[in-house]
Structures are given as structure tokens and as C-alpha cells.
Protein backbone atom coordinates (compact mmCIF):
# COMPACT_ATOMS: atom_id res chain seq x y z
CA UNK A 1 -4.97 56.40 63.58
CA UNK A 2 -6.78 54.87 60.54
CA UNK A 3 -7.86 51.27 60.23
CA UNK A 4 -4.82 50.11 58.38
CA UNK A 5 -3.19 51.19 61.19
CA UNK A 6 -5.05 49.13 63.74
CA UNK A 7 -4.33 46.17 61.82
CA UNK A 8 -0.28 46.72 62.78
CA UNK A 9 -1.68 45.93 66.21
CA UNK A 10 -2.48 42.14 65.28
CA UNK A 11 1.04 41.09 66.32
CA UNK A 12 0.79 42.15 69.88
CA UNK A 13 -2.42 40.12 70.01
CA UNK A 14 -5.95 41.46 70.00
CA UNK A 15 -6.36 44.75 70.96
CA UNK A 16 -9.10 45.37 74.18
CA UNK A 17 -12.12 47.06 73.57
CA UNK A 18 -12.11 49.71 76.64
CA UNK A 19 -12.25 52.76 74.66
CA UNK A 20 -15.39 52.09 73.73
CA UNK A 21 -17.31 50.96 76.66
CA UNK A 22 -15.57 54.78 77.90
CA UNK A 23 -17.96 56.38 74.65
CA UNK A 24 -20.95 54.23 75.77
CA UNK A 25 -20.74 55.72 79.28
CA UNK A 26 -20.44 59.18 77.99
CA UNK A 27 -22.99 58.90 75.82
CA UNK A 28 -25.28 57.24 78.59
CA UNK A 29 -24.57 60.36 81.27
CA UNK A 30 -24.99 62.88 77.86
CA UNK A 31 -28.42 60.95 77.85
CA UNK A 32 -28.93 61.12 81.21
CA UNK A 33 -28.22 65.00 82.01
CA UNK A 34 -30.82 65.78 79.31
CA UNK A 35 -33.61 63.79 80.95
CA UNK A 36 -33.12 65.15 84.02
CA UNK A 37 -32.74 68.80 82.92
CA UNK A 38 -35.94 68.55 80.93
CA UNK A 39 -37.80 66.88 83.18
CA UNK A 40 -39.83 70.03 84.41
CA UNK A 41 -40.74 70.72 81.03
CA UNK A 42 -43.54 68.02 80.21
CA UNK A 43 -45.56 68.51 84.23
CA UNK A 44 -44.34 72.51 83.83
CA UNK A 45 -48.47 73.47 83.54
CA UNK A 46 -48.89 71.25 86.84
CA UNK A 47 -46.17 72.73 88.30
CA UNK A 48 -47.36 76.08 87.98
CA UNK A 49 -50.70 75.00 88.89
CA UNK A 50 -50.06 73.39 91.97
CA UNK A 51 -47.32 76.04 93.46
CA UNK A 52 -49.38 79.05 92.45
CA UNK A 53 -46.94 80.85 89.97
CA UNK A 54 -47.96 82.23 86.32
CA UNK A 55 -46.21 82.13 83.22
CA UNK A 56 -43.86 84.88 83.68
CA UNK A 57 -42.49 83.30 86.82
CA UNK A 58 -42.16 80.01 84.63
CA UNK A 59 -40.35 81.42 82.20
CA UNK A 60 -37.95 82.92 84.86
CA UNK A 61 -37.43 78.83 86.20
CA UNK A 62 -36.82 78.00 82.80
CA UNK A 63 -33.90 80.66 82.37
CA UNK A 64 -32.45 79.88 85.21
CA UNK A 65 -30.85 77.11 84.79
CA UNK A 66 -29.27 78.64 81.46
CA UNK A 67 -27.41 81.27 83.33
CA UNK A 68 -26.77 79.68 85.98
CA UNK A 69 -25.27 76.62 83.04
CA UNK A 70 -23.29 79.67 81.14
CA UNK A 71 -21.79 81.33 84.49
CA UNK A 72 -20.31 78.16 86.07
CA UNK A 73 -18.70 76.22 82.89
CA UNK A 74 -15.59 77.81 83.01
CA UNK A 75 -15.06 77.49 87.07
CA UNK A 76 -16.16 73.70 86.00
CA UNK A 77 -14.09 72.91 83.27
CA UNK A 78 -11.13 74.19 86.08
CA UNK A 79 -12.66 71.81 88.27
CA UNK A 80 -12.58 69.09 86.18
CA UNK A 81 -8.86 70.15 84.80
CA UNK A 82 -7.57 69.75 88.41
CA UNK A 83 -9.35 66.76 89.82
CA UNK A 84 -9.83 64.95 86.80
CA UNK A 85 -12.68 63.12 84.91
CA UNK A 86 -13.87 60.14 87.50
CA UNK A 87 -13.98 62.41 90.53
CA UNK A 88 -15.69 65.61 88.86
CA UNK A 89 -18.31 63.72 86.42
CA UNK A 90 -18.79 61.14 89.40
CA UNK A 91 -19.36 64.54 91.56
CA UNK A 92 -21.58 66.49 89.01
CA UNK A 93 -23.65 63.26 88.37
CA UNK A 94 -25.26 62.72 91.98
CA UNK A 95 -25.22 66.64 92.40
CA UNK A 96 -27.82 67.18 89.94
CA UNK A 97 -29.33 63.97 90.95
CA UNK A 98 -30.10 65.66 94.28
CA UNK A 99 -31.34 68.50 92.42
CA UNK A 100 -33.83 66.33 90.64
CA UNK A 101 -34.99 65.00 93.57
CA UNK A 102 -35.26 68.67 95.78
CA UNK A 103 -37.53 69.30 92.63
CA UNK A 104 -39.45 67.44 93.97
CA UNK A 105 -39.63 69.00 97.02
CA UNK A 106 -40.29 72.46 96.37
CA UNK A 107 -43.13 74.27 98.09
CA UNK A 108 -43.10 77.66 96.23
CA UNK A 109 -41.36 80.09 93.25
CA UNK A 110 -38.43 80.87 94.68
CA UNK A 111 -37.49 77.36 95.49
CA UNK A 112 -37.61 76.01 92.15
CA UNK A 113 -35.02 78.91 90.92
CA UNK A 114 -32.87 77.96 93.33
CA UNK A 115 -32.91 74.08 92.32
CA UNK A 116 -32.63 74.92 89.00
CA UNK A 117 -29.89 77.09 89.35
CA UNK A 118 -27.90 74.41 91.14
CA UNK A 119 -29.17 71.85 88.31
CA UNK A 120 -27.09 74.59 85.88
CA UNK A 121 -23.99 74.56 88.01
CA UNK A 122 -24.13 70.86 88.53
CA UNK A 123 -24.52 69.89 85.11
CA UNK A 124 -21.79 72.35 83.83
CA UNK A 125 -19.10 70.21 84.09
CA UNK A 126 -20.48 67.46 81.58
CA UNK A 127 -19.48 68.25 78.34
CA UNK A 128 -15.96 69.50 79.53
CA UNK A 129 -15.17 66.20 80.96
CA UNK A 130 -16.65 64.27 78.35
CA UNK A 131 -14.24 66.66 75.73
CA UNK A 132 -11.37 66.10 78.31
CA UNK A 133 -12.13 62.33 78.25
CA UNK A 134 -12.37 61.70 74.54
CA UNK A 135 -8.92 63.47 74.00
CA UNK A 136 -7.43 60.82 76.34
CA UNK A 137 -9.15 57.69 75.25
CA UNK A 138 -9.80 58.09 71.37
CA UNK A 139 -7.31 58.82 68.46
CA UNK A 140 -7.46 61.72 66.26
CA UNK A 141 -9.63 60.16 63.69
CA UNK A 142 -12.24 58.93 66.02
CA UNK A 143 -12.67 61.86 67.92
CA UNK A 144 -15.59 63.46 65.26
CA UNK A 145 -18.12 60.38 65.57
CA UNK A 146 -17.18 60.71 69.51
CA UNK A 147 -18.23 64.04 69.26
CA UNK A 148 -21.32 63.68 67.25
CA UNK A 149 -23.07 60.59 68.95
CA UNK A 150 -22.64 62.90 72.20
CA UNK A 151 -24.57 65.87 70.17
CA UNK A 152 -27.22 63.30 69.35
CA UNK A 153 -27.41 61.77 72.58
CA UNK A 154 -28.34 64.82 74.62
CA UNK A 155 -31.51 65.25 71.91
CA UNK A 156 -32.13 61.40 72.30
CA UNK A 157 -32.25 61.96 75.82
CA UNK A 158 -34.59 64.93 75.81
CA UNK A 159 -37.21 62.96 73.35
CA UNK A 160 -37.47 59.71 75.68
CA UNK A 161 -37.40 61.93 78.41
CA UNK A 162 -40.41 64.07 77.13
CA UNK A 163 -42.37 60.96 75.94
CA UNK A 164 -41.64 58.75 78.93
CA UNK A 165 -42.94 61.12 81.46
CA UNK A 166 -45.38 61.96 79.42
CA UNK A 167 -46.73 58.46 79.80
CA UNK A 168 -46.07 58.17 82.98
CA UNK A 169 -48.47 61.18 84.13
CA UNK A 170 -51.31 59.96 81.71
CA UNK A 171 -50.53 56.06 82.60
CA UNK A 172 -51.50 53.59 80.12
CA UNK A 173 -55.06 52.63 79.67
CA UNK A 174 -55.70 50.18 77.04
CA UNK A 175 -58.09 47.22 77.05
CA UNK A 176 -55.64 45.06 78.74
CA UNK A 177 -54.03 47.35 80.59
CA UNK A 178 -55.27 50.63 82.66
CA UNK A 179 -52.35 51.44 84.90
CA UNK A 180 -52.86 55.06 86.58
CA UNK A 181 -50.46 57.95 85.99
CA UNK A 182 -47.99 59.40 88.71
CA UNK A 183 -48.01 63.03 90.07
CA UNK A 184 -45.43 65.31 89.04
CA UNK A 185 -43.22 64.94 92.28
CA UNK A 186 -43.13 61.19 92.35
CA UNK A 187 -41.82 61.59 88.60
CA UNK A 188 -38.63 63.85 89.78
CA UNK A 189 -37.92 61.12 92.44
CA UNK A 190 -37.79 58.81 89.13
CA UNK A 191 -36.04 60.41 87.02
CA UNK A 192 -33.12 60.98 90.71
CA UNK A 193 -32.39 57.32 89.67
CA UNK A 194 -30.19 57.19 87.24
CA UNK A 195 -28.19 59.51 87.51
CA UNK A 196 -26.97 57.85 90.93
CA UNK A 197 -26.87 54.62 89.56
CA UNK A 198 -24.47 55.93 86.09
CA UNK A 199 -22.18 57.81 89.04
CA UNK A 200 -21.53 54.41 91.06
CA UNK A 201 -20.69 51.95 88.14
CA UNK A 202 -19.23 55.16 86.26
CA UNK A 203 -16.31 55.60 89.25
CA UNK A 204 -15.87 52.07 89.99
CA UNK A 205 -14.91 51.20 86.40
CA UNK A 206 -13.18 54.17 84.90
CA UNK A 207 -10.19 55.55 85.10
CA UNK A 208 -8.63 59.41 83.70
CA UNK A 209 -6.22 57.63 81.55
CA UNK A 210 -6.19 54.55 79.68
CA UNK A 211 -2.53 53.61 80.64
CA UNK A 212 -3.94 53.54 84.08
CA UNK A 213 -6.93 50.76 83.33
CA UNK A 214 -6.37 47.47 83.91
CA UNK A 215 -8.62 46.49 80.81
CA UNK A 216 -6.54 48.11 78.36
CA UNK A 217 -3.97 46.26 76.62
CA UNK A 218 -0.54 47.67 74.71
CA UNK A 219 -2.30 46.65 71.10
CA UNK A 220 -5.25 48.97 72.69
CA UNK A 221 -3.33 51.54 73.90
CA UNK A 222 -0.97 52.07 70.57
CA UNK A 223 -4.19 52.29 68.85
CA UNK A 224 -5.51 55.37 70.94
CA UNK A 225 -1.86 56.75 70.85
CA UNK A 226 -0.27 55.92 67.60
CA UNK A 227 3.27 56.42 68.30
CA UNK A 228 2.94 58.35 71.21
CA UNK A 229 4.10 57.69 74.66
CA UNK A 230 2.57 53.82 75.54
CA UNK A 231 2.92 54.18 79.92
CA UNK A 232 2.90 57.03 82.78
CA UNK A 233 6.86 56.64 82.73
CA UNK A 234 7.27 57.65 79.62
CA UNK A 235 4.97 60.51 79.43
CA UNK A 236 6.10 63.84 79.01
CA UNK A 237 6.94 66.11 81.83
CA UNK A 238 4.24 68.56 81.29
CA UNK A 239 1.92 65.94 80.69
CA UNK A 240 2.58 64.54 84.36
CA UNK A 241 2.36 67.27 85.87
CA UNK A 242 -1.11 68.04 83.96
CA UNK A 243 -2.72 65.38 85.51
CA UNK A 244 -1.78 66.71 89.28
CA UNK A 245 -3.40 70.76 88.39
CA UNK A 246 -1.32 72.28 86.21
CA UNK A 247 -2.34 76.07 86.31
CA UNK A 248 -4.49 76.93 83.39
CA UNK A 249 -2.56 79.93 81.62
CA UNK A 250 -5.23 81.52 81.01
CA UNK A 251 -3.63 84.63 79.70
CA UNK A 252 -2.85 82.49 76.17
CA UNK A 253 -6.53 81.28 76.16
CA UNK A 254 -7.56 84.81 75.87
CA UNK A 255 -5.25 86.21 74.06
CA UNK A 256 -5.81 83.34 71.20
CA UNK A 257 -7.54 84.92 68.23
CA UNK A 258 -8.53 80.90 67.41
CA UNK A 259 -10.33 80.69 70.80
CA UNK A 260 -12.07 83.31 70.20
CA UNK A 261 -13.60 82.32 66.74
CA UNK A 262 -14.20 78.98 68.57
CA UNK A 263 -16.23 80.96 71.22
CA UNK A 264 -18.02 82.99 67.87
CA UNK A 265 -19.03 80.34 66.36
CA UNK A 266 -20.48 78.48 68.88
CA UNK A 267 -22.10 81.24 70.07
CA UNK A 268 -24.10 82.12 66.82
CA UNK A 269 -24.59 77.98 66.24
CA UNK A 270 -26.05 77.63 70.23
CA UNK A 271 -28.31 80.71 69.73
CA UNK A 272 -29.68 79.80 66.14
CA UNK A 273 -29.87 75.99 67.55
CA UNK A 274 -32.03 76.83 70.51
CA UNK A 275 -35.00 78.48 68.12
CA UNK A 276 -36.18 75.19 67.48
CA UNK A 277 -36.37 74.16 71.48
CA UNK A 278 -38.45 77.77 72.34
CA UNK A 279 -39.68 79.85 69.71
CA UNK A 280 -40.35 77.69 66.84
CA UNK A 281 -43.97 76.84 67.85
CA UNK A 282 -45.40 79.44 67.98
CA UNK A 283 -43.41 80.65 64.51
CA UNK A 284 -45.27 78.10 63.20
CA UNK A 285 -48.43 79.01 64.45
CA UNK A 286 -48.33 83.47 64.12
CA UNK A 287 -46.35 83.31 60.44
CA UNK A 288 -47.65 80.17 59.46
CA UNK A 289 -51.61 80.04 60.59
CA UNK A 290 -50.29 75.90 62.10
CA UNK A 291 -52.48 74.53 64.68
CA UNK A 292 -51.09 74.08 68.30
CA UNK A 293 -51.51 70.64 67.58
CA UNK A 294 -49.82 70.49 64.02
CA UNK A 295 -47.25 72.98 65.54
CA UNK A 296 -45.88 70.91 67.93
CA UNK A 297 -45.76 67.72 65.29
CA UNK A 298 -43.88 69.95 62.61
CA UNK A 299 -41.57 71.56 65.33
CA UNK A 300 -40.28 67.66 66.03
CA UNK A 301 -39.39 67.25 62.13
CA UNK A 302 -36.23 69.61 62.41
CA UNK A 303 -35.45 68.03 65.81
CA UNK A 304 -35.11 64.82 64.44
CA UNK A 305 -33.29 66.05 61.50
CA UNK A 306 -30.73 68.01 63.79
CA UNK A 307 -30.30 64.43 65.31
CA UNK A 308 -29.20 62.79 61.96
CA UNK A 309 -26.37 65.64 61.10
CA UNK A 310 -25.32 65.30 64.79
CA UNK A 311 -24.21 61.71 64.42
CA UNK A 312 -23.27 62.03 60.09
CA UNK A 313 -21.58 64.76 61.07
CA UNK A 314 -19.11 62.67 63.37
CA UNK A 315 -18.93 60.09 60.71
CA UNK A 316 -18.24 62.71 57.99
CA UNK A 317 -15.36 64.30 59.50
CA UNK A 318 -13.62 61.39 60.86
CA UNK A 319 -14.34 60.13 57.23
CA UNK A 320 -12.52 63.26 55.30
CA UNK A 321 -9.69 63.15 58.12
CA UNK A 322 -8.82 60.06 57.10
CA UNK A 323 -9.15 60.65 53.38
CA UNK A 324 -6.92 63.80 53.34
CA UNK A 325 -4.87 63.84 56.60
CA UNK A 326 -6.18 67.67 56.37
CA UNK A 327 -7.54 69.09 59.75
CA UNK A 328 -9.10 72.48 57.35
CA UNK A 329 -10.52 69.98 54.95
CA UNK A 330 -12.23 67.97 58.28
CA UNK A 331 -12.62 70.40 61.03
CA UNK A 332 -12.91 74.10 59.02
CA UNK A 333 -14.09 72.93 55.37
CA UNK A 334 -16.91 70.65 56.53
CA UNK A 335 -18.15 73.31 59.09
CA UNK A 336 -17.98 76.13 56.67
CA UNK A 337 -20.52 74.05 54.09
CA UNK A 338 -22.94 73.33 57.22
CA UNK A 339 -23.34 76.82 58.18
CA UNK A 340 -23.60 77.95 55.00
CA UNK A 341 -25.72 75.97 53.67
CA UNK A 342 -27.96 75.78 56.75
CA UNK A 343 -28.04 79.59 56.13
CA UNK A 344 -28.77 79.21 52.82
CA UNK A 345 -32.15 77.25 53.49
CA UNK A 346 -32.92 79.35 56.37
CA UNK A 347 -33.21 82.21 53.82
CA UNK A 348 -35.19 79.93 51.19
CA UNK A 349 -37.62 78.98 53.30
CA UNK A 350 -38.25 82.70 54.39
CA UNK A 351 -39.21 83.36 50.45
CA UNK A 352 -41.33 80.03 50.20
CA UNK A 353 -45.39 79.97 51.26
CA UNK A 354 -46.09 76.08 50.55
CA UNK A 355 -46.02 74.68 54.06
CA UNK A 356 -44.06 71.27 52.84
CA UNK A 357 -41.62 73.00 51.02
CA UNK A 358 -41.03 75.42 54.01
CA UNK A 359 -40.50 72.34 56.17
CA UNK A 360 -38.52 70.34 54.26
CA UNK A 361 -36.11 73.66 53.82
CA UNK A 362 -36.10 74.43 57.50
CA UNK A 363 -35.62 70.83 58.27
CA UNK A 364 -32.92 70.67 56.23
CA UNK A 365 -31.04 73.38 57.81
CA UNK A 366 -31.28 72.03 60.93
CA UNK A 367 -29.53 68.69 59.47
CA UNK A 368 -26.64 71.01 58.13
CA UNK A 369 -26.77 72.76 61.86
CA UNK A 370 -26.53 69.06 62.87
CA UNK A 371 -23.59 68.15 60.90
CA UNK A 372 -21.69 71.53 62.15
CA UNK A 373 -21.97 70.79 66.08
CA UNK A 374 -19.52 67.49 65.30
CA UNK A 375 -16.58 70.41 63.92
CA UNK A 376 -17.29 72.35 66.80
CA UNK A 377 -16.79 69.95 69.70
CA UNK A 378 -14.07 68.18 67.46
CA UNK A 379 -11.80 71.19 66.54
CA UNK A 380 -12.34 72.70 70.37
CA UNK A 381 -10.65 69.24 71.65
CA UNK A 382 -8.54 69.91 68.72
CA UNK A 383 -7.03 73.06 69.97
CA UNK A 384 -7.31 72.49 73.25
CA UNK A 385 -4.25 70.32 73.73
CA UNK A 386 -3.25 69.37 77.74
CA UNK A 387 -5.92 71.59 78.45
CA UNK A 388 -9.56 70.83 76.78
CA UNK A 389 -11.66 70.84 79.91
CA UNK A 390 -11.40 74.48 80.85
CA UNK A 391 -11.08 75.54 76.98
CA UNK A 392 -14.31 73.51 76.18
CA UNK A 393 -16.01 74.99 79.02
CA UNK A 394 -15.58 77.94 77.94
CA UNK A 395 -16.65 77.69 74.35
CA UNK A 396 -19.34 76.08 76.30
CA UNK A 397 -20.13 79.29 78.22
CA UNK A 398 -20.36 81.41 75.21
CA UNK A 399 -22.56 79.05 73.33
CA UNK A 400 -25.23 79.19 76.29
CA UNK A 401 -24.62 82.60 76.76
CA UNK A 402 -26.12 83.02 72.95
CA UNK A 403 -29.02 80.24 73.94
CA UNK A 404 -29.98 82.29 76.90
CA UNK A 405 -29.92 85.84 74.87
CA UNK A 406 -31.26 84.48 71.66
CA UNK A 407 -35.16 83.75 73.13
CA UNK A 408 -35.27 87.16 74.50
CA UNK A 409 -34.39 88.94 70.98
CA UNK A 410 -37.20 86.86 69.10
CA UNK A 411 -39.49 87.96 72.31
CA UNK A 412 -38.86 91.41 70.95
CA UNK A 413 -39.16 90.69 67.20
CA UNK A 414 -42.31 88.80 68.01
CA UNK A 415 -43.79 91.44 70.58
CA UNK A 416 -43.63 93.74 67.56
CA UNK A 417 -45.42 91.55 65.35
CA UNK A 418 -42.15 90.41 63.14
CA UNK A 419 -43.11 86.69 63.28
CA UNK A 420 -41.93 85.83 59.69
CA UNK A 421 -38.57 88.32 59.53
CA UNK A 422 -36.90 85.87 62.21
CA UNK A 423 -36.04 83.47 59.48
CA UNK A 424 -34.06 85.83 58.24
CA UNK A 425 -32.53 86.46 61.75
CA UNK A 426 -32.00 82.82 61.78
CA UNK A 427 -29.95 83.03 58.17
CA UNK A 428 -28.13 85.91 58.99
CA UNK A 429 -26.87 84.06 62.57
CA UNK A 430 -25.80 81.12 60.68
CA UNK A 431 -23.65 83.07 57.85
CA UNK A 432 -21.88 84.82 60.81
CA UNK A 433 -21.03 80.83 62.31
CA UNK A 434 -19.48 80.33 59.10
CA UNK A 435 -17.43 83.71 58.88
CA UNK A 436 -15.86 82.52 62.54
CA UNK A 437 -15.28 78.93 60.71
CA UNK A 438 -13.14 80.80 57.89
CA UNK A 439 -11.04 82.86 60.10
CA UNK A 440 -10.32 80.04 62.58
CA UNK A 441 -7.16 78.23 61.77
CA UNK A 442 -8.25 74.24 63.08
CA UNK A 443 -4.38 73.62 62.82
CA UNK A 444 -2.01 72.92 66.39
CA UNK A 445 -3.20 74.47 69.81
CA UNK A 446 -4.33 77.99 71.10
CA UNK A 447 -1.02 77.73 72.57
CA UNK A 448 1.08 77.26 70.11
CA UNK A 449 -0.45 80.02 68.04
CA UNK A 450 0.48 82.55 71.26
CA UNK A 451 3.60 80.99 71.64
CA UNK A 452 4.60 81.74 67.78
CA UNK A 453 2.92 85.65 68.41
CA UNK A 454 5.85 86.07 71.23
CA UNK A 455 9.06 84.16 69.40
């Protein structure tokens, strides 16, 4: 629904505002996963000192979480399918809450895998529900700046993560003030908090549906509808019986030659994404002769950037939807220009020696990596029809699956001394995102597409 539609609204009266205190909350528990998830990463040499393991062993904590993450959203996104958004988020939320805290707990290696691994299964669930929830509660031409404020969320939530418990293991000591840090443990008790506190206000207040909510009106409701069905009576059969479990059918998921360019391309985007969050550093320092101190300024540059095209991104293709009513123009064309032309710098910035031009190039293609994520999430609820929890988790699944093989690859590459040819690597994944973005047809469901194979 466009904003000249809205205004049709004006006669039943003003239109309530719930739809958007339901993004705020999702953005908040986006925000909130990320700070606990990362919250081992800042104390991780404390860790390690203090429980005896080396940085192998670390690196093995680290990954697990990833797999563990990969494995379980698809049994999640069921989950969430069948019980619905305010049980399973509520559920997942003070899960990994626990986990945070039993971080704090642990007395030796083997411990700390298994925490993280249930930190992975708990926090599965998230981004399904949050998909599942935006196709309820926003129309069509909303649903790309939903998507991208949740992509730059969860890298909001990482940096004031990082720099908060950062300060709060030095303290602050200043002429006026010289307040002690905190140990490690006392930190993961912390950071328990709010997690807890974002599950209680989370399932008193919301509700699966917005015809269900007390605090949404009609002139609300036909906004996030348009002319579709305005109260549960009315809904359509299958849709009723969607809300009480309706089997997955699976076998059109994975026989859908869309889902599977949905799965491609957020596999290549996930794996060239998580570069910048592992490898980049020491890129920068091997290829480029960077400082560890420079290296881990510059490595925050395309961070940021990636932040930016999260959020444009949403904005853009919300912004073209409305301009040509075209889902290819929104969902496909804008995608296809991202990954291209974040391959594109990639691969100038390979040929390029001056350090700020390199940057600027690299940063660059991490704001066109940015702008893509918003097409992905958008065009997955998109396609995903009665069913976007289990289909997003598992376009989920294969993106992680990519961020979990990708570090080990440049491990090799690097091993063998091939620091500067993984720029290329880096072009070459990003030109295959945008080959899965041309064969992908952003139009109707993956069921519709199985159901026209069989008539």
C-alpha cells in the first residue's frame, strides 16, 4: 500500500500506530541477539586465559555456535511455523538468555562449546519469526525498510556491544571519575538482562496477528492489508488453518528452482559478508603491511558502510516498488546492481596499491553488499507466502552454512601465502550472488511456481 493509499483511511478515523511499535521490538531483540552472541568476543583473550585453552580451541568456541546456528534454523523456522511468533521468539529470547548467563559459569573447554552451541540453536529462530512477523504486520511496500533496519540492527548491536563491554572491563578512569572494570563473568550475567526483560514486555504486548490486537484499529488494519481480508472470520480457509500447524509441504520447497537461487544467493552474500567479521584484519595487515592497530580501525570503515546499504537498501526498494509496482525492478533489479557492483569494486581494489583508494573501493562494496541483504530478506518473505518462517530459515541455514565454510577456505589461501588473491575470491563470490539474482523469478510464491510445473 502506498501513501496515497493510507490517506483513503482518513474517513474511518485515524489509523493506530501498532505496526510500528511491532518493527521497534524486532529491531530491539535483532539488537539484542547480537550483543549477546558477541559478547565472548571482546573478554575472548581472558577467557582463554583464565580456563586454560589456546587459540585453536578458541577458534573451535567460535565455530560452534555457527553450526550449531546453520543446523537448527530449519527445525526452528518449523517451530516457529507451528506455535507462532509470541510463544517461539518469547521462548528463544530467555533460552539464549540462560545461555549468556551459563557463560558465565563455565569451568573448562568443553563447557563453553556446549553453551555456545545451545546459544546457536536458541538464537535460530530469530530472523524466521521476525520474517514471519513482518509478512503479517507490514504491507508490501514497507516490507524492504522492515527488512533493512533489521540487517542494520544486528551490526548496531554488535558495535555497542563490543564497545560497551569493552568499557566495562577497562572501567572509566578520568579525572572525575575512576570507576573499576568488571571481570569477564560478571559481564555475561549483564549482558543475561535484556534479553529477559525484551521476552516479558515482548509476550505481554504482542500478538501473531494484527486482527487479534486490541491496539489496532480497521483504518490500521486496511492499511497493512489493502483490500485483503479485515478480521479472523473472514480469512481464508488455508489461512486459518495456518495459524493452528499447517504441515509445511516441504516437497514444493525443494523442488522450487526459486528457493533454491534464494538459498544461492544468500549463500555466496553470507560467506563474502562474513570476511569482514574474521579475516579482514589480518588481510590488512599480510597484503597490506597495516598495523594491528590501524588494522582494526580500517576493518570498522566497511562495517559501518555495510550498515548504511543495510538500512538505504530498505528505503530503496520500498522506494522503486512504489514507483513501478514491479517486484523484478525492486526485489531482482536492485539486487542484481548491488552484487555486481560490489563485485566490481572488490576486483578494483585488488588492482589498486594506494591504501585510501583501496579502502574507499572495499568500503564501497560492502555498502553495495549492504544494500543487497534488504532484496534478500524482502524477496524470501516475498516468496514465502503462508509459509515464511520455515522458508526463511532455511535460506537462513544456507547463508550460515557459507559463513561457517567461507573462514576455513581463506585459512587455506592464507596458509599458502595467497593473502592478496582473496580479493579476487571475494569478487568472484559476489558475481555468482548476482547470477542466482538473474535466474530467480521475485514474482508469486515457491508454491505457485510448483503448482504451475504439475497443471
Amino acid at each position: 500500500m502506498t501513501d496515497q493509499d493510507e490517506l483513503k483511511t482518513a474517513s474511518q478515523g485515524p489509523a493506530t500506530r501498532a505496526r510500528f511499535l511491532v518493527l521497534t521490538l524486532l529491531c530491539l531483540v535483532a539488537a539484542v541477539a547480537y550483543i549477546s552472541r558477541n559478547a565472548i568476543s571482546v573478554p575472548a583473550g581472558l577467557i582463554q586465559k583464565e580456563l586454560g585453552i589456546d587459540s585453536l580451541q578458541m577458534g573451535w568456541v567460535m565455530s560452534a555456535f555457527f553450526w550449531s546456528y546453520a543446523l537448527a534454523q530449519i527445525p526452528s523456522g518449523w517451530l516457529a511455523h507451528v506455535w507462532g511468533t509470541r510463544r517461539s521468539l518469547t521462548a528463544f529470547a530467555i533460552l539464549w538468555s540462560i545461555a549468556t548467563a551459563l557463560t558465565g559459569m563455565v569451568t573448562g573447554f568443553w563447557m563453553l562449546i556446549g553453551v555456545r552451541l545451545i546459544f546457536g540453536i536458541s538464537q535460530a529462530g530469530i530472523f524466521p519469526c521476525c520474517a514471519s512477523t513482518i509478512s503479517k504486520w507490514l504491507p508490501h511496500a514497507r516490507r524492504g525498510i522492515a527488512s533493512g533496519l533489521l540487517g542494520s540492527f544486528m551490526s548496531i548491536g554488535s558495535a555497542f556491544g563490543a564497545f560497551s563491554i569493552g568499557v566495562l572491563l577497562a572501567g572509566i578512569h578520568t579525572e572525575s571519575i575512576n570507576l573499576p572494570g568488571i571481570g569477564w563473568r560478571a559481564i555475561m550475567y549483564l549482558c543475561a538482562v535484556p534479553g529477559v526483560v525484551w521476552a516479558i514486555v515482548f509476550y505481554y504486548w504482542f500478538r501473531d496477528r494484527p486482527e487479534k490486537h486490541r491496539g489496532v484499529n480497521a483504518a490500521e488494519l486496511q492499511i497493512i492489508r489493502g483490500d485483503e481480508v479485515e478480521t479472523p472470520e473472514e480469512q481464508p480457509k488455508d489461512e486459518r488453518k495456518n495459524e493452528h500447524g499447517e504441515p509445511t509441504p516441504w516437497g514444493q520447497i525443494l523442488t522450487s528452482f526459486s528457493m533454491w537461487m534464494i538459498c544461492g544467493q544468500q549463500f555466496f552474500r553470507a560467506a563474502g559478508n562474513i570476511f569482514y567479521m574474521t579475516w579482514f584484519p589480518v588481510y590488512l595487515q599480510k597484503a597490506r603491511g597495516i598495523s594491528l592497530a590501524s588494522s582494526g580501525l580500517l576493518t570498522s570503515l566497511p562495517l559501518l558502510t555495510f550498515v548504511i546499504g543495510n538500512f538505504l537498501g530498505g528505503v530503496v526498494v520500498d522506494w522503486v516498488l512504489q514507483r513501478t509496482g514491479s517486484r523484478r525492478w525492486s526485489r531482482q533489479g536492485v539486487a542484481i546492481v548491488a552484487m555486481l557492483g560490489c563485485g566490481l569494486c572488490t576486483l578494483c581494489a585488488y588492482f589498486v596499491q594506494e591504501m585510501t583508494l583501496a579502502m574507499t573501493l572495499i568500503s564501497v562494496s560492502m555498502f553495495f553488499a549492504g544494500l543487497g541483504g534488504a532484496c534478500g530478506y524482502t524477496v524470501t518473505i516475498d516468496k514465502g507466502g503462508q509459509h515464511v518462517a520455515p522458508i526463511f530459515g532455511m535460506m537462513n541455514m544456507m547463508g550460515n552454512l557459507g559463513a561457517a565454510l567461507l573462514p576455513v577456505i581463506v585459512g587455506v589461501m592464507f596458509k599458502a601465502g595467497l593473502y592478496g588473491l582473496v580479493l579476487i575470491l571475494m569478487a568472484g563470490i559476489y558475481v555468482s550472488a548476482a547470477l542466482c539474482w538473474m535466474l530467480l523469478n521475485p514474482n508469486g510464491t515457491v508454491f505457485d511456481e510448483t503448482r504451475s510445473g504439475r497443471a
